[in-house]
C-alpha atoms as a PDB file:
ATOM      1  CA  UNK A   1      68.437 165.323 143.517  1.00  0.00           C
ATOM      2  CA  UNK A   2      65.168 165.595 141.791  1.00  0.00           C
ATOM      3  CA  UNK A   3      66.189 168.903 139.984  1.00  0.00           C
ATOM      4  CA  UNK A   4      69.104 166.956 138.422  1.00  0.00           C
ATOM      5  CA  UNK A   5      66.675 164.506 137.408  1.00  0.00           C
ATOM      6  CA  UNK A   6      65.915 166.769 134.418  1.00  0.00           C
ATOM      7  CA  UNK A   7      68.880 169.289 133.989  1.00  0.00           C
ATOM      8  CA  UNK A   8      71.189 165.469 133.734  1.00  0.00           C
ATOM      9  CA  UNK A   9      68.890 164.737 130.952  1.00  0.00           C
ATOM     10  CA  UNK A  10      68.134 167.808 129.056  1.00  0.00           C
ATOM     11  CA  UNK A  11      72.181 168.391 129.295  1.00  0.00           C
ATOM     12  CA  UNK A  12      72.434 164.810 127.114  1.00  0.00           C
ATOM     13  CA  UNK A  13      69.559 165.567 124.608  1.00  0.00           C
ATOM     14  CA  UNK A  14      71.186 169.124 123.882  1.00  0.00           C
ATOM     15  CA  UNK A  15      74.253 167.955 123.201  1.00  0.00           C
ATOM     16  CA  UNK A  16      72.576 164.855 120.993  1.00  0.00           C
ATOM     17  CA  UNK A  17      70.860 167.892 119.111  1.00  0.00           C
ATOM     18  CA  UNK A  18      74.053 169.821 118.809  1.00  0.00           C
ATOM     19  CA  UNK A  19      75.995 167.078 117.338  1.00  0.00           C
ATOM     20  CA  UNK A  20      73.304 166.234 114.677  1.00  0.00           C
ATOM     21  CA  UNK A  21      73.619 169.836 113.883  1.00  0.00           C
ATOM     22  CA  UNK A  22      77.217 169.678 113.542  1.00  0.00           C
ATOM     23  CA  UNK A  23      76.983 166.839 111.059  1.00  0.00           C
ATOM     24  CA  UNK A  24      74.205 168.012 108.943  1.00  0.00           C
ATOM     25  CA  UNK A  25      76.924 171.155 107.981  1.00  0.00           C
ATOM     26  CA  UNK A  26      79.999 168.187 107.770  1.00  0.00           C
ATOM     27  CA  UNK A  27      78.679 165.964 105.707  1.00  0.00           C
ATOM     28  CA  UNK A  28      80.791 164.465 103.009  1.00  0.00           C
ATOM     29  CA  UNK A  29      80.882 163.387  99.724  1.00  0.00           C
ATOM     30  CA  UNK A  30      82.767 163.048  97.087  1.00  0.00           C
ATOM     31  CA  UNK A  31      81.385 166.088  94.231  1.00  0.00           C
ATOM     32  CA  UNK A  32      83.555 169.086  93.198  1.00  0.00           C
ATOM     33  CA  UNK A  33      81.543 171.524  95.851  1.00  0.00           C
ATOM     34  CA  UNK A  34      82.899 169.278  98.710  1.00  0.00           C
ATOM     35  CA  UNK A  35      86.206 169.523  97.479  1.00  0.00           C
ATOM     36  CA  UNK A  36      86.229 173.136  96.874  1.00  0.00           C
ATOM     37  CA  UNK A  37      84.698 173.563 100.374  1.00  0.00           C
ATOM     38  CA  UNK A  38      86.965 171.576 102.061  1.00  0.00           C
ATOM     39  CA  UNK A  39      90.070 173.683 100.148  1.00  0.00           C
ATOM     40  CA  UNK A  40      88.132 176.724 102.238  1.00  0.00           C
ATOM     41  CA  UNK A  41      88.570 174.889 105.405  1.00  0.00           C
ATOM     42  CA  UNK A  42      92.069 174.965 104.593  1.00  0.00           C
ATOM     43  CA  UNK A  43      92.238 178.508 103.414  1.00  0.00           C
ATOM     44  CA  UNK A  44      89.611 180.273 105.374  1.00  0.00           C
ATOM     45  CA  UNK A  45      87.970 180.969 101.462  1.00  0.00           C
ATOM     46  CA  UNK A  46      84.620 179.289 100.734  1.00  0.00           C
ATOM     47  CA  UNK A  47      84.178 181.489  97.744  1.00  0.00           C
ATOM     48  CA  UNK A  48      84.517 178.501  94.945  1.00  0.00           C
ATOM     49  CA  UNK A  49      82.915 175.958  97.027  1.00  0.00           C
ATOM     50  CA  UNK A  50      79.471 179.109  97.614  1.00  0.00           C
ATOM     51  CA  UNK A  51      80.279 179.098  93.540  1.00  0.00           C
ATOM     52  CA  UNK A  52      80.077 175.564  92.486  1.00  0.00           C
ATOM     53  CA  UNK A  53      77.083 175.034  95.054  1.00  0.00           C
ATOM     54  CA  UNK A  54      74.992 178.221  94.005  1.00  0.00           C
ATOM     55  CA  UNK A  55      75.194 176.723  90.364  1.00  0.00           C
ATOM     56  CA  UNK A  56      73.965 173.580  91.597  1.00  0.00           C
ATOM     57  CA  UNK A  57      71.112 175.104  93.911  1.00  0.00           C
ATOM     58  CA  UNK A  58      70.380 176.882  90.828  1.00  0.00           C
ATOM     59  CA  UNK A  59      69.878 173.474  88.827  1.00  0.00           C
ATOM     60  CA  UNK A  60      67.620 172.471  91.765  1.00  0.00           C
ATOM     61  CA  UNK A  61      70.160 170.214  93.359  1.00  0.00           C
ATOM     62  CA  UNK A  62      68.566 170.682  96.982  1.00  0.00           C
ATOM     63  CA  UNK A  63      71.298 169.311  98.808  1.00  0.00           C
ATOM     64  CA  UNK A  64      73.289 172.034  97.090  1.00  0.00           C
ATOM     65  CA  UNK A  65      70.951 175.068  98.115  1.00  0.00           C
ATOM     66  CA  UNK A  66      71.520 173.478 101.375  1.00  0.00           C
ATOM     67  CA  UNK A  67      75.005 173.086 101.329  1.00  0.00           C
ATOM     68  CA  UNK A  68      75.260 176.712 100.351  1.00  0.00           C
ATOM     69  CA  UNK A  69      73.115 177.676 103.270  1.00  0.00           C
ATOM     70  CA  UNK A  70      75.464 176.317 106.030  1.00  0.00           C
ATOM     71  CA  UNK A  71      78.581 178.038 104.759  1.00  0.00           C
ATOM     72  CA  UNK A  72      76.717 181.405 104.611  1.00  0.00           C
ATOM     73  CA  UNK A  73      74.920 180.950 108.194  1.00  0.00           C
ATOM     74  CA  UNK A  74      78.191 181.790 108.925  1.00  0.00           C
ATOM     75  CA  UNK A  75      78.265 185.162 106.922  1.00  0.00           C
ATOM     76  CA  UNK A  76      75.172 186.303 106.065  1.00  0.00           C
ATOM     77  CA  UNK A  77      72.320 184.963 107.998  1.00  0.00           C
ATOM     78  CA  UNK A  78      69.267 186.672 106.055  1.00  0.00           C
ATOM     79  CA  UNK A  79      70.330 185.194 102.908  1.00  0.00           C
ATOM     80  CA  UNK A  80      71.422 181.436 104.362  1.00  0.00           C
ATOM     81  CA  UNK A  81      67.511 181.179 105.316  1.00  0.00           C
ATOM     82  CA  UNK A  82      66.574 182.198 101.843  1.00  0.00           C
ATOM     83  CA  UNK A  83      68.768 178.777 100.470  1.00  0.00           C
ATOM     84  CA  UNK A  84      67.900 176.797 103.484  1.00  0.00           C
ATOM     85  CA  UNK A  85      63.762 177.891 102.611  1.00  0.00           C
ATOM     86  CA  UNK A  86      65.113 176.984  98.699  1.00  0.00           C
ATOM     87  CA  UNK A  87      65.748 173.501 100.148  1.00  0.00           C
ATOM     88  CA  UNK A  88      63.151 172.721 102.806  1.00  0.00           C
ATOM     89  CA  UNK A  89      60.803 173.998  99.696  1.00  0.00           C
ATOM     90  CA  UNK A  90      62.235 170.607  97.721  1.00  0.00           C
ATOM     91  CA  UNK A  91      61.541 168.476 101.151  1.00  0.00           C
ATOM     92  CA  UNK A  92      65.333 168.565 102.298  1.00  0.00           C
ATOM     93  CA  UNK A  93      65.015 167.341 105.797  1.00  0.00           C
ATOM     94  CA  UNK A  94      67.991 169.094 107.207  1.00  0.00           C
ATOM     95  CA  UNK A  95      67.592 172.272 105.656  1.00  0.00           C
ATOM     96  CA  UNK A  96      63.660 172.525 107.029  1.00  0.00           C
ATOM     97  CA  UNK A  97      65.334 171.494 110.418  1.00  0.00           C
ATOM     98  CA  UNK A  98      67.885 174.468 110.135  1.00  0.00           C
ATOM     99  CA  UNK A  99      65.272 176.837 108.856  1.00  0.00           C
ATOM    100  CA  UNK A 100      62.635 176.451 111.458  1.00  0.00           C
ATOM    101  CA  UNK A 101      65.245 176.402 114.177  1.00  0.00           C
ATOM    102  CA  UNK A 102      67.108 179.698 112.631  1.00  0.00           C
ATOM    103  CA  UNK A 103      63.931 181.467 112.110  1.00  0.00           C
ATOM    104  CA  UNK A 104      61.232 183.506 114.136  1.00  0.00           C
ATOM    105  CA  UNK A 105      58.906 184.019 110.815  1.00  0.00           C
ATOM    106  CA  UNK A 106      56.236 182.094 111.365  1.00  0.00           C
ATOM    107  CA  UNK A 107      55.551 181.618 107.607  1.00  0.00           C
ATOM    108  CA  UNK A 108      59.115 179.858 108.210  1.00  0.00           C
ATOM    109  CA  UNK A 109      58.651 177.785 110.168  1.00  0.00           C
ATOM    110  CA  UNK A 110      55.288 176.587 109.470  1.00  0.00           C
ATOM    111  CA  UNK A 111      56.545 175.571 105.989  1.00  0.00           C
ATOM    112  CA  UNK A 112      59.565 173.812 108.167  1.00  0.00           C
ATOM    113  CA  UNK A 113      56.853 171.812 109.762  1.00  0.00           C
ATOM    114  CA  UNK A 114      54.556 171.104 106.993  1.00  0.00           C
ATOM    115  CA  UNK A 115      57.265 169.488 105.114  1.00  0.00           C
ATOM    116  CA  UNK A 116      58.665 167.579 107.675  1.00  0.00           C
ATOM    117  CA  UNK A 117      55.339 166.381 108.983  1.00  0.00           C
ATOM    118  CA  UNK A 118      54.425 165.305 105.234  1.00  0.00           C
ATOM    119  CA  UNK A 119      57.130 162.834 105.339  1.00  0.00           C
ATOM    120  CA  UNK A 120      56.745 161.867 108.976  1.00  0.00           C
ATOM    121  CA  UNK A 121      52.951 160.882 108.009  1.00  0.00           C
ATOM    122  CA  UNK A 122      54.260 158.396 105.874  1.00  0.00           C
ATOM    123  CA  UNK A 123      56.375 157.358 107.389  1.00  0.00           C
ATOM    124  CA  UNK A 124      60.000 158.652 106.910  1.00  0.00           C
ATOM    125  CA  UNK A 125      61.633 158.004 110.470  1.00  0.00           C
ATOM    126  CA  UNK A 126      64.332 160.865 110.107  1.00  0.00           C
ATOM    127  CA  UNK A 127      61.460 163.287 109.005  1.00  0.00           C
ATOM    128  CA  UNK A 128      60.176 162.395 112.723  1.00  0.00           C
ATOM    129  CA  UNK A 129      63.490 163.393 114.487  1.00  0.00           C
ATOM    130  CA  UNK A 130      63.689 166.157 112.749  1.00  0.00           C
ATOM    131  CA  UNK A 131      60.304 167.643 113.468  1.00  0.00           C
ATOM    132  CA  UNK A 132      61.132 166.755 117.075  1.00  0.00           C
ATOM    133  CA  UNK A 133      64.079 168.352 117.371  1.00  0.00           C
ATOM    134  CA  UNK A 134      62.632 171.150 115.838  1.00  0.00           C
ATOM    135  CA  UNK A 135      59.771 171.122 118.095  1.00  0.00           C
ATOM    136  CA  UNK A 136      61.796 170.677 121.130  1.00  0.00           C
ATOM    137  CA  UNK A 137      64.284 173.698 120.001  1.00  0.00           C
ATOM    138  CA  UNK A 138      61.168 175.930 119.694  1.00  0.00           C
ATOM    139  CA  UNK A 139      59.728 174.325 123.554  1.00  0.00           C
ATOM    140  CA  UNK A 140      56.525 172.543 121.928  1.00  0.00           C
ATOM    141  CA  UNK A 141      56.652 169.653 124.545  1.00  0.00           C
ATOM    142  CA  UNK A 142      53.696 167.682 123.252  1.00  0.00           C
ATOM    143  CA  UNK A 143      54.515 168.428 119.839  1.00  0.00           C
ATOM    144  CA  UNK A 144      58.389 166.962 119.796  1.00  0.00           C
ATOM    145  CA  UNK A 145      56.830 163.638 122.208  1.00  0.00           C
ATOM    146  CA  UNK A 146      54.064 163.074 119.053  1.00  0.00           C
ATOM    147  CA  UNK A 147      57.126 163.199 116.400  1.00  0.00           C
ATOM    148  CA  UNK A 148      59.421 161.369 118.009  1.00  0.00           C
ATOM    149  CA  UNK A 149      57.110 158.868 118.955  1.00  0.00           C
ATOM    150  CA  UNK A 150      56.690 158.136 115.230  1.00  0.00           C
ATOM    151  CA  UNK A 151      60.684 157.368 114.585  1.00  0.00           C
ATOM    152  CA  UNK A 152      60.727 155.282 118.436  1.00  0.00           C
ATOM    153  CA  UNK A 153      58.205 153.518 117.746  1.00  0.00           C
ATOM    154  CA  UNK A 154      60.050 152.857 114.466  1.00  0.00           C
ATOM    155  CA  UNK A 155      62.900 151.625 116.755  1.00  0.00           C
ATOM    156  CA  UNK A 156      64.960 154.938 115.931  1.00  0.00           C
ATOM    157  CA  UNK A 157      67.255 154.953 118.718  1.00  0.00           C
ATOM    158  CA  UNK A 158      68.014 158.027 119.113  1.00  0.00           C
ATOM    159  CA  UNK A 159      64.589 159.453 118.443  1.00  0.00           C
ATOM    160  CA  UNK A 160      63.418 157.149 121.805  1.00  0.00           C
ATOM    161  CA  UNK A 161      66.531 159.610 123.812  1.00  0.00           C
ATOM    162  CA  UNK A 162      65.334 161.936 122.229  1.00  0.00           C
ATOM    163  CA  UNK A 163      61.592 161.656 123.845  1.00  0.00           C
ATOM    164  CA  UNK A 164      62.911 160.765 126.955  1.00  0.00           C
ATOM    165  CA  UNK A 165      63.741 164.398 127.114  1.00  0.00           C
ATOM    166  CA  UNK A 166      60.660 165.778 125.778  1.00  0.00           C
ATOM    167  CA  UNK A 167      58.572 163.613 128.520  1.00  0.00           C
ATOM    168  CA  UNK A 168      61.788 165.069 130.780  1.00  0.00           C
ATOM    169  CA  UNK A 169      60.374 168.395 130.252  1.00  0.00           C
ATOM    170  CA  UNK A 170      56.906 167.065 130.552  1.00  0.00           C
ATOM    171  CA  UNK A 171      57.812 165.843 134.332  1.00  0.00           C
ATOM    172  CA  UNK A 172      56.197 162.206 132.887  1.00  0.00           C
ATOM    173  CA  UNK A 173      59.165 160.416 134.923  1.00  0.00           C
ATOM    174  CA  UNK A 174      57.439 157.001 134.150  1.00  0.00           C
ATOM    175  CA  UNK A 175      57.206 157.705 130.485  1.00  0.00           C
ATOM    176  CA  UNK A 176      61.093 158.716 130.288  1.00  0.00           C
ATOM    177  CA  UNK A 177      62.427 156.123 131.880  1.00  0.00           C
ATOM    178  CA  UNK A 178      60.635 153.672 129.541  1.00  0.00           C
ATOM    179  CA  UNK A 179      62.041 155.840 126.555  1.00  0.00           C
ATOM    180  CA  UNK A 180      65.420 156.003 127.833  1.00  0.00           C
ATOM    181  CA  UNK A 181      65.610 152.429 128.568  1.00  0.00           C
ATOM    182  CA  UNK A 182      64.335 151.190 125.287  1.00  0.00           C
ATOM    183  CA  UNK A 183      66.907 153.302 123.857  1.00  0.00           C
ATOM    184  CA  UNK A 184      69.532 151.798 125.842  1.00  0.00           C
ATOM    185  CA  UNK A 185      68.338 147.903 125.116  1.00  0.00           C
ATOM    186  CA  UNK A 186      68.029 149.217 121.154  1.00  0.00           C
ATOM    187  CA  UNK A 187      72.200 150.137 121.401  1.00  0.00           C
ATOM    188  CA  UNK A 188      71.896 153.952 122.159  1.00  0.00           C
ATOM    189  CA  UNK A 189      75.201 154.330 124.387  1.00  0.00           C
ATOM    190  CA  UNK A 190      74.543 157.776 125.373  1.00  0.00           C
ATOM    191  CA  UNK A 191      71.101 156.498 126.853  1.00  0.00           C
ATOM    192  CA  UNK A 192      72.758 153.680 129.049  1.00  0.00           C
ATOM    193  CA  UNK A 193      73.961 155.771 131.885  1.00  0.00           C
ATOM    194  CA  UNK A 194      73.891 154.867 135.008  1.00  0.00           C
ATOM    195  CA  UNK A 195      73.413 157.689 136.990  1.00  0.00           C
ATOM    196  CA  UNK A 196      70.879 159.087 134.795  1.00  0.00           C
ATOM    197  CA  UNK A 197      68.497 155.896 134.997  1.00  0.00           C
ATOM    198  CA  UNK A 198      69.522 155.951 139.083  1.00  0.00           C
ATOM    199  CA  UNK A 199      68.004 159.469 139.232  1.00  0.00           C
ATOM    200  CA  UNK A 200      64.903 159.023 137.524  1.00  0.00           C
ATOM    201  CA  UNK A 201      63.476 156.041 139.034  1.00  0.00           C
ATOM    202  CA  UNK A 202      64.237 158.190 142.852  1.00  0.00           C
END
Protein backbone atom coordinates (compact mmCIF):
# COMPACT_ATOMS: atom_id res chain seq x y z
CA UNK A 1 0.00 0.00 0.00
CA UNK A 2 2.70 2.42 0.76
CA UNK A 3 4.16 2.21 -2.86
CA UNK A 4 0.73 3.39 -4.13
CA UNK A 5 0.99 6.08 -1.76
CA UNK A 6 3.14 7.90 -4.35
CA UNK A 7 2.57 6.22 -7.84
CA UNK A 8 -1.67 7.28 -6.89
CA UNK A 9 -0.32 10.70 -6.62
CA UNK A 10 2.32 11.25 -9.13
CA UNK A 11 -0.36 9.46 -11.66
CA UNK A 12 -2.83 12.73 -10.73
CA UNK A 13 -0.08 15.48 -10.92
CA UNK A 14 1.05 14.05 -14.46
CA UNK A 15 -2.01 14.10 -15.83
CA UNK A 16 -2.71 17.83 -14.12
CA UNK A 17 0.64 18.70 -16.06
CA UNK A 18 -0.49 17.08 -19.24
CA UNK A 19 -3.71 18.84 -19.41
CA UNK A 20 -2.15 22.33 -18.78
CA UNK A 21 0.00 21.38 -21.64
CA UNK A 22 -2.81 20.54 -23.77
CA UNK A 23 -4.41 23.91 -23.19
CA UNK A 24 -1.48 26.12 -23.48
CA UNK A 25 -1.44 24.70 -27.50
CA UNK A 26 -5.70 25.12 -27.50
CA UNK A 27 -6.09 28.23 -26.47
CA UNK A 28 -8.58 30.44 -28.17
CA UNK A 29 -9.25 33.64 -29.31
CA UNK A 30 -10.81 35.38 -31.58
CA UNK A 31 -7.69 36.97 -34.23
CA UNK A 32 -7.32 35.85 -37.89
CA UNK A 33 -4.29 33.25 -36.85
CA UNK A 34 -6.88 31.34 -34.68
CA UNK A 35 -9.18 31.18 -37.37
CA UNK A 36 -6.80 30.16 -39.97
CA UNK A 37 -5.48 27.53 -37.49
CA UNK A 38 -8.55 26.19 -36.63
CA UNK A 39 -9.45 25.89 -40.73
CA UNK A 40 -6.06 23.48 -40.42
CA UNK A 41 -7.70 21.44 -37.82
CA UNK A 42 -10.26 20.94 -40.29
CA UNK A 43 -8.03 20.38 -43.23
CA UNK A 44 -4.95 18.85 -41.80
CA UNK A 45 -3.13 22.40 -43.40
CA UNK A 46 -1.68 24.83 -40.84
CA UNK A 47 0.19 26.57 -43.57
CA UNK A 48 -1.93 30.08 -43.39
CA UNK A 49 -2.46 29.93 -39.78
CA UNK A 50 2.19 29.25 -39.48
CA UNK A 51 1.70 32.42 -42.12
CA UNK A 52 -0.43 34.87 -40.35
CA UNK A 53 1.40 33.92 -36.95
CA UNK A 54 5.10 34.15 -38.32
CA UNK A 55 4.08 37.79 -39.45
CA UNK A 56 2.91 38.48 -36.13
CA UNK A 57 5.99 36.83 -34.22
CA UNK A 58 7.80 38.92 -36.57
CA UNK A 59 6.01 42.22 -35.23
CA UNK A 60 6.96 40.91 -31.75
CA UNK A 61 3.52 39.68 -30.92
CA UNK A 62 4.91 36.95 -28.37
CA UNK A 63 1.89 35.09 -28.08
CA UNK A 64 2.23 34.73 -31.83
CA UNK A 65 5.95 33.35 -31.86
CA UNK A 66 4.37 31.09 -29.44
CA UNK A 67 1.49 30.14 -31.19
CA UNK A 68 3.70 29.34 -34.13
CA UNK A 69 5.86 27.18 -31.95
CA UNK A 70 3.11 24.65 -30.95
CA UNK A 71 1.93 23.97 -34.48
CA UNK A 72 5.54 23.29 -35.61
CA UNK A 73 6.49 21.05 -32.38
CA UNK A 74 4.55 18.99 -34.37
CA UNK A 75 6.77 19.24 -37.60
CA UNK A 76 9.87 20.50 -37.02
CA UNK A 77 11.09 20.38 -33.53
CA UNK A 78 14.57 22.31 -33.91
CA UNK A 79 12.90 25.24 -35.27
CA UNK A 80 9.57 25.24 -32.76
CA UNK A 81 12.32 25.84 -29.87
CA UNK A 82 13.81 28.65 -31.84
CA UNK A 83 9.95 30.52 -31.68
CA UNK A 84 9.21 29.10 -28.33
CA UNK A 85 13.08 30.75 -27.14
CA UNK A 86 11.59 33.99 -29.43
CA UNK A 87 8.78 34.02 -26.84
CA UNK A 88 10.14 32.97 -23.45
CA UNK A 89 12.85 35.83 -24.59
CA UNK A 90 9.61 38.46 -24.34
CA UNK A 91 8.63 36.69 -20.77
CA UNK A 92 5.79 34.43 -22.36
CA UNK A 93 5.11 32.10 -19.54
CA UNK A 94 3.97 29.19 -21.57
CA UNK A 95 6.41 29.29 -24.16
CA UNK A 96 9.50 29.32 -21.36
CA UNK A 97 7.45 26.34 -19.84
CA UNK A 98 7.48 24.48 -23.30
CA UNK A 99 11.05 25.43 -23.99
CA UNK A 100 12.70 24.27 -20.86
CA UNK A 101 10.61 21.13 -20.85
CA UNK A 102 11.42 20.42 -24.80
CA UNK A 103 14.99 21.17 -24.38
CA UNK A 104 18.30 19.49 -23.04
CA UNK A 105 20.50 22.85 -23.83
CA UNK A 106 21.23 24.08 -20.81
CA UNK A 107 21.56 27.68 -22.14
CA UNK A 108 17.69 26.73 -22.74
CA UNK A 109 16.62 26.11 -20.13
CA UNK A 110 18.40 28.32 -17.85
CA UNK A 111 16.89 31.27 -19.79
CA UNK A 112 13.39 29.18 -19.23
CA UNK A 113 14.08 29.57 -15.59
CA UNK A 114 15.43 32.97 -15.33
CA UNK A 115 12.39 34.34 -16.86
CA UNK A 116 10.00 32.52 -15.08
CA UNK A 117 11.68 33.03 -11.75
CA UNK A 118 11.79 36.95 -12.57
CA UNK A 119 8.12 37.01 -12.50
CA UNK A 120 7.66 34.47 -9.72
CA UNK A 121 9.91 36.96 -7.48
CA UNK A 122 7.36 39.38 -7.81
CA UNK A 123 5.04 37.84 -7.54
CA UNK A 124 3.17 36.50 -10.66
CA UNK A 125 1.39 33.23 -9.28
CA UNK A 126 1.25 31.43 -12.79
CA UNK A 127 5.04 32.29 -13.27
CA UNK A 128 5.30 29.95 -9.99
CA UNK A 129 3.40 26.95 -11.55
CA UNK A 130 5.12 27.18 -14.32
CA UNK A 131 8.62 27.06 -12.95
CA UNK A 132 7.30 24.12 -10.93
CA UNK A 133 6.11 22.22 -13.44
CA UNK A 134 9.09 22.81 -15.19
CA UNK A 135 11.16 21.87 -12.34
CA UNK A 136 9.24 18.83 -11.59
CA UNK A 137 9.38 17.68 -15.49
CA UNK A 138 13.20 18.02 -15.29
CA UNK A 139 13.11 15.92 -11.40
CA UNK A 140 14.41 19.11 -9.34
CA UNK A 141 12.34 18.08 -6.20
CA UNK A 142 13.32 20.98 -3.98
CA UNK A 143 13.30 23.28 -6.74
CA UNK A 144 9.42 22.65 -8.05
CA UNK A 145 8.34 22.53 -3.79
CA UNK A 146 10.15 26.35 -3.56
CA UNK A 147 8.01 27.52 -6.79
CA UNK A 148 5.03 26.18 -6.09
CA UNK A 149 5.10 27.20 -2.71
CA UNK A 150 5.06 30.79 -4.01
CA UNK A 151 1.56 30.34 -6.13
CA UNK A 152 0.04 27.96 -2.79
CA UNK A 153 0.81 30.12 -0.63
CA UNK A 154 -0.91 32.55 -3.02
CA UNK A 155 -3.94 30.20 -2.63
CA UNK A 156 -3.30 28.81 -6.31
CA UNK A 157 -5.11 25.69 -6.13
CA UNK A 158 -3.68 23.81 -8.27
CA UNK A 159 -0.14 24.91 -7.58
CA UNK A 160 -0.88 23.43 -3.68
CA UNK A 161 -1.67 19.67 -5.91
CA UNK A 162 0.80 20.42 -7.53
CA UNK A 163 3.39 20.41 -4.37
CA UNK A 164 1.71 17.73 -2.89
CA UNK A 165 3.46 15.79 -5.55
CA UNK A 166 6.73 17.35 -5.38
CA UNK A 167 6.80 16.64 -1.38
CA UNK A 168 5.26 13.06 -2.90
CA UNK A 169 8.52 12.56 -4.46
CA UNK A 170 10.26 14.02 -1.50
CA UNK A 171 8.65 11.05 0.77
CA UNK A 172 7.53 14.34 3.19
CA UNK A 173 4.05 12.40 3.72
CA UNK A 174 3.14 15.06 6.42
CA UNK A 175 3.90 17.93 4.15
CA UNK A 176 1.63 16.39 1.21
CA UNK A 177 -1.12 15.70 2.93
CA UNK A 178 -1.30 19.30 4.22
CA UNK A 179 -0.85 20.44 0.47
CA UNK A 180 -3.33 18.17 -0.86
CA UNK A 181 -5.84 19.00 1.66
CA UNK A 182 -5.59 22.71 1.40
CA UNK A 183 -6.10 22.17 -2.15
CA UNK A 184 -9.13 20.26 -1.63
CA UNK A 185 -10.76 22.92 1.10
CA UNK A 186 -9.53 25.81 -1.67
CA UNK A 187 -12.08 23.83 -4.48
CA UNK A 188 -9.38 21.68 -6.29
CA UNK A 189 -11.70 18.54 -7.21
CA UNK A 190 -8.97 16.47 -8.46
CA UNK A 191 -7.26 16.90 -4.92
CA UNK A 192 -10.43 15.69 -2.92
CA UNK A 193 -10.06 12.02 -3.39
CA UNK A 194 -10.70 9.79 -1.11
CA UNK A 195 -8.55 7.08 -1.54
CA UNK A 196 -5.65 9.18 -2.15
CA UNK A 197 -5.95 11.15 1.30
CA UNK A 198 -6.82 7.34 2.87
CA UNK A 199 -3.37 6.23 1.61
CA UNK A 200 -1.27 8.89 2.73
CA UNK A 201 -2.20 9.35 6.22
CA UNK A 202 -1.49 4.97 6.49
Amino acid sequence: MKKNTFSLLLFMIVLVFSCYEIGLTEEIDTDAGTEEFIKGLQIGDFSSAKAYYKKSCDENVTDSCFRLAAILAQEDKELAKKYYRIACRGFHDAACGQLGRRSDNGDDIDLARSQLQSKCSGGDGNSCFVLGALEYDKKEWERAVDAFTVACEADDWKSCFSLAGSYAKLKDKESALKSLNKSCKGGYVEACGGEMHYILKE
